[in-house]
Protein backbone atom coordinates (compact mmCIF):
# COMPACT_ATOMS: atom_id res chain seq x y z
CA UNK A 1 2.35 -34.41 -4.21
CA UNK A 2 1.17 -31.71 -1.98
CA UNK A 3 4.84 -31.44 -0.62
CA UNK A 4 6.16 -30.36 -4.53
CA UNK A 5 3.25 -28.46 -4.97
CA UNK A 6 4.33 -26.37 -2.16
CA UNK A 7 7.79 -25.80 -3.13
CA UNK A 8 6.83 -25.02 -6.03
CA UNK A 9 4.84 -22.14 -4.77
CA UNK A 10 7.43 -21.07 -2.22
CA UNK A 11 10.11 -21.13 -5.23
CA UNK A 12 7.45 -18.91 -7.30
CA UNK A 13 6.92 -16.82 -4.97
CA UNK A 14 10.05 -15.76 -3.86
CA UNK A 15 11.67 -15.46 -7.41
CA UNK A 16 8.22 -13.20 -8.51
CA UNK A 17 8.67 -11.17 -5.85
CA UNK A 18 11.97 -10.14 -5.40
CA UNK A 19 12.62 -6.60 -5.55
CA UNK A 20 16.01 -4.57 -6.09
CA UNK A 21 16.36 -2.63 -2.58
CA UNK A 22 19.01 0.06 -1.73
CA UNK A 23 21.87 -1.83 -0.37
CA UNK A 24 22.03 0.66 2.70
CA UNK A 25 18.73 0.06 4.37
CA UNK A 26 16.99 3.31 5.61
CA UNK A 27 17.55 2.31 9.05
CA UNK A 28 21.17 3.88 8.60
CA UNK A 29 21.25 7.60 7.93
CA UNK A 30 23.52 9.00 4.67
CA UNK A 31 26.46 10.28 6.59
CA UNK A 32 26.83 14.08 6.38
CA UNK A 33 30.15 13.46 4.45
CA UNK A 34 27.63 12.63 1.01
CA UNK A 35 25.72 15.37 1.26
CA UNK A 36 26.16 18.96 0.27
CA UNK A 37 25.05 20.35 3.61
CA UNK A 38 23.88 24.51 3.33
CA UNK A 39 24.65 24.72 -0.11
CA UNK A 40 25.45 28.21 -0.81
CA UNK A 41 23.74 29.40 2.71
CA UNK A 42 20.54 28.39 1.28
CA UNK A 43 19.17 26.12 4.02
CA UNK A 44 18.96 23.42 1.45
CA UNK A 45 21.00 20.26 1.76
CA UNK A 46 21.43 18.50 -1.75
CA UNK A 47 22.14 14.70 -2.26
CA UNK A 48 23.05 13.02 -5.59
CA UNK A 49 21.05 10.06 -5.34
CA UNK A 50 21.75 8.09 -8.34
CA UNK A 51 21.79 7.46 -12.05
CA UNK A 52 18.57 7.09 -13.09
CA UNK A 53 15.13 8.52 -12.46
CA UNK A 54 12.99 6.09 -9.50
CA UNK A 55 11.39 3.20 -10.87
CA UNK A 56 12.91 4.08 -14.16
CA UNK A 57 13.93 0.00 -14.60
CA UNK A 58 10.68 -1.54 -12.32
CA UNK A 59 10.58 -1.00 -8.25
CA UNK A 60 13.54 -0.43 -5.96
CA UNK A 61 16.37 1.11 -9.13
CA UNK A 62 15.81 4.56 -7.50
CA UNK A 63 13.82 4.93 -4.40
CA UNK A 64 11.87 7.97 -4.00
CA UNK A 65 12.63 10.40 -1.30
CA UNK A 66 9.73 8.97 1.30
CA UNK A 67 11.92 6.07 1.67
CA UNK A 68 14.24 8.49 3.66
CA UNK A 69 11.41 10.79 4.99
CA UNK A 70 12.47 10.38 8.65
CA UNK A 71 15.85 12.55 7.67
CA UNK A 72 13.96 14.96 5.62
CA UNK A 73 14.74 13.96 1.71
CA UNK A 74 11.91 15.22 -0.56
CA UNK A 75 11.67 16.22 -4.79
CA UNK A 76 12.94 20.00 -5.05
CA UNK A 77 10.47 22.19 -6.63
CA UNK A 78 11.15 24.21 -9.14
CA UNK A 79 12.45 27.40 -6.83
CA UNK A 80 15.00 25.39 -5.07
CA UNK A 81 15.74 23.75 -8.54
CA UNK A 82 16.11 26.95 -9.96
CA UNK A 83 19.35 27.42 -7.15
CA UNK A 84 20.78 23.42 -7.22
CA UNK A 85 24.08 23.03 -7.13
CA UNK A 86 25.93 22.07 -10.59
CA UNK A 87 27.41 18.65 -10.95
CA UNK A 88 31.21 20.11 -9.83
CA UNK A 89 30.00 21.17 -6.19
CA UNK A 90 29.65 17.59 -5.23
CA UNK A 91 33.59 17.49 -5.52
CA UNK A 92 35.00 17.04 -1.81
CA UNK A 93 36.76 19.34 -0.48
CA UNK A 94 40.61 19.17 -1.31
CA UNK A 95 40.06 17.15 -4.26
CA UNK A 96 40.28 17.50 -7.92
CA UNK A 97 36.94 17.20 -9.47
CA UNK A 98 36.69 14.02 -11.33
CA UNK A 99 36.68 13.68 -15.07
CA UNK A 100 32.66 13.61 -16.33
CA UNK A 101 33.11 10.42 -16.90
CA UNK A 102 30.04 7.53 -16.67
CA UNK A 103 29.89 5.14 -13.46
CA UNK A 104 31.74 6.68 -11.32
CA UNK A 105 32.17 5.36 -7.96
CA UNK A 106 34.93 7.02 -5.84
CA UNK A 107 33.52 8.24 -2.77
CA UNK A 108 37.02 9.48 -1.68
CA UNK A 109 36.36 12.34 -3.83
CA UNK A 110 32.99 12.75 -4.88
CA UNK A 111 29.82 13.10 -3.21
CA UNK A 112 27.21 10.54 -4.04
CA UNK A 113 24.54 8.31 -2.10
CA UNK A 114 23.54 5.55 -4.31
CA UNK A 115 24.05 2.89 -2.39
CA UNK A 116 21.45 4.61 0.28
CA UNK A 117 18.77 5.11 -2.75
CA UNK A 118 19.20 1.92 -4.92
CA UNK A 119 20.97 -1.51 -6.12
CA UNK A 120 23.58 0.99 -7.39
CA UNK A 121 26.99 2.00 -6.52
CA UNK A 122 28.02 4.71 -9.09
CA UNK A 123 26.79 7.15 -10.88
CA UNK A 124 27.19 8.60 -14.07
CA UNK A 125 29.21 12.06 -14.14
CA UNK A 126 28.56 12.33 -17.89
CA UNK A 127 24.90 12.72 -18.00
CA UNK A 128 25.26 15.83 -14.82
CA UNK A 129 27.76 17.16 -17.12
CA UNK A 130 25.55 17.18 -20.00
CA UNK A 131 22.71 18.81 -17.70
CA UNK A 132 20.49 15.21 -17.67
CA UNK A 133 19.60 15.78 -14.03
CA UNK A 134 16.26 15.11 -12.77
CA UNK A 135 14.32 15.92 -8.93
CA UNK A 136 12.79 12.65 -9.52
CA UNK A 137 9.18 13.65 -9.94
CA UNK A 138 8.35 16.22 -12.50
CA UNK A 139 11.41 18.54 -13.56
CA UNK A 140 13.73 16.50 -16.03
CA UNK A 141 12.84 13.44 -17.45
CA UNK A 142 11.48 9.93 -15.19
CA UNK A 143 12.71 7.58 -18.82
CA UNK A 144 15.62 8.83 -20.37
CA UNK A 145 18.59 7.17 -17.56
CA UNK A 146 19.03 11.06 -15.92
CA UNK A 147 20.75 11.46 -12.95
CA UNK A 148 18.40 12.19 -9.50
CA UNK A 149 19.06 14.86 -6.80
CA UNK A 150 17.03 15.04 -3.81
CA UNK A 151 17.09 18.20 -1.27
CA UNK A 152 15.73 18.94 1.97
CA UNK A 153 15.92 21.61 4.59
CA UNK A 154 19.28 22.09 6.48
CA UNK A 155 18.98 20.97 10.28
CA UNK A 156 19.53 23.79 12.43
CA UNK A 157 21.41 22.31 15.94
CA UNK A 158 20.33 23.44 18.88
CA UNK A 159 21.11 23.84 22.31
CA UNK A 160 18.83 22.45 24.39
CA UNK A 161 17.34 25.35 26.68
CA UNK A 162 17.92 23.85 30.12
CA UNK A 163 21.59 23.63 28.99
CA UNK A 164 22.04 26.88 27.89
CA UNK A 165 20.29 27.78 31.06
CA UNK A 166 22.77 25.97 33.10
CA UNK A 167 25.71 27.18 31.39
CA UNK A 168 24.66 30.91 31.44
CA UNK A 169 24.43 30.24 35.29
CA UNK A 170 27.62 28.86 36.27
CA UNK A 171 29.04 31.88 34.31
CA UNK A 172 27.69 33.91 36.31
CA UNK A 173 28.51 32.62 39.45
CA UNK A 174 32.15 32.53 38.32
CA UNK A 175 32.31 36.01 37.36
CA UNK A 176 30.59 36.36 40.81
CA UNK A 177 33.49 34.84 42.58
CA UNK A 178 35.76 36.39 40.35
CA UNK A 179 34.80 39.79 41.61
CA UNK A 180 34.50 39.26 45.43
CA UNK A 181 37.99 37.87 45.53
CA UNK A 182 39.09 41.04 43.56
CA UNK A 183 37.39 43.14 46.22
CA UNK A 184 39.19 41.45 49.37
């Protein structure tokens, strides 16, 4: 008896519990290939994260943008969403933008990270096209199945100071060489 009772509870428990995650983990960064990177040289990258607001459907649909703090995601505020990018700019380069058509899911010509963000793998071109486009906290609506775009602060890349350093140096001593060879 207690050997049903417990599968019972095991079976309960993992069916009550289940949660829709993203189907890319956060463990694995959104490639730079999704993401408008310096839109408009204004330091802000832009990703199109989905079709519907977070937790619009229950836990996991959308995730918010802490569950890819570690790269930098966060909700816009209402400056940078003042300056977002319209629905067309996602478009990759060399490509004809795509009909605004619901569930799209071509990432061979649009950008889009839903599959990093949710259980989903379009999202719906129709509802950006009609302006339905939300930061996922408080600009646009969190009920009404808008699209969500998250931003964050372009990277800057760096050389590492030792480096640079390093390389100034051996210039030098090249241009060094360079010149007593000239003199002789």
């Amino acid at each position: 008896m207690k050997k049903i009772l417990l599968a019972a509870l095991i079976v309960f428990a993992t069916s009550a519990s289940q949660v829709q995650a993203a189907i890319i983990g956060s463990a694995i960064a959104i490639p730079d290939a999704e993401v408008l990177i310096d839109f408009n040289n204004t330091g802000l990258d832009w990703t199109y994260a989905g079709p519907v607001a977070p937790n619009e459907f229950g836990p996991g649909q959308i995730e918010a943008p802490s569950f890819r703090a570690a790269e930098g995601w966060r909700f816009a505020t209402l400056a940078e969403w003042a300056i977002k990018p319209i629905w067309e700019d996602f478009t990759k380069p060399g490509q004809a933008t795509p009909s605004a058509a619901g569930g799209y899911s071509n990432h061979s010509v649009y950008r889009f990270t839903s599959e990093y963000w949710s259980n989903f793998t379009h999202v719906d071109l129709n509802n950006a096209n009609d302006g339905r486009i939300t930061n996922g906290s408080d600009i646009g609506s969190l009920n009404n199945v808008w699209e969500t775009w998250y931003v964050r602060d372009t990277r800057v890349a760096t050389v590492p100071e030792p480096a640079s350093l390093a390389i100034w140096g051996f210039g030098v001593a090249c241009m060094s060489v360079s010149l007593r060879r000239r003199r002789n």
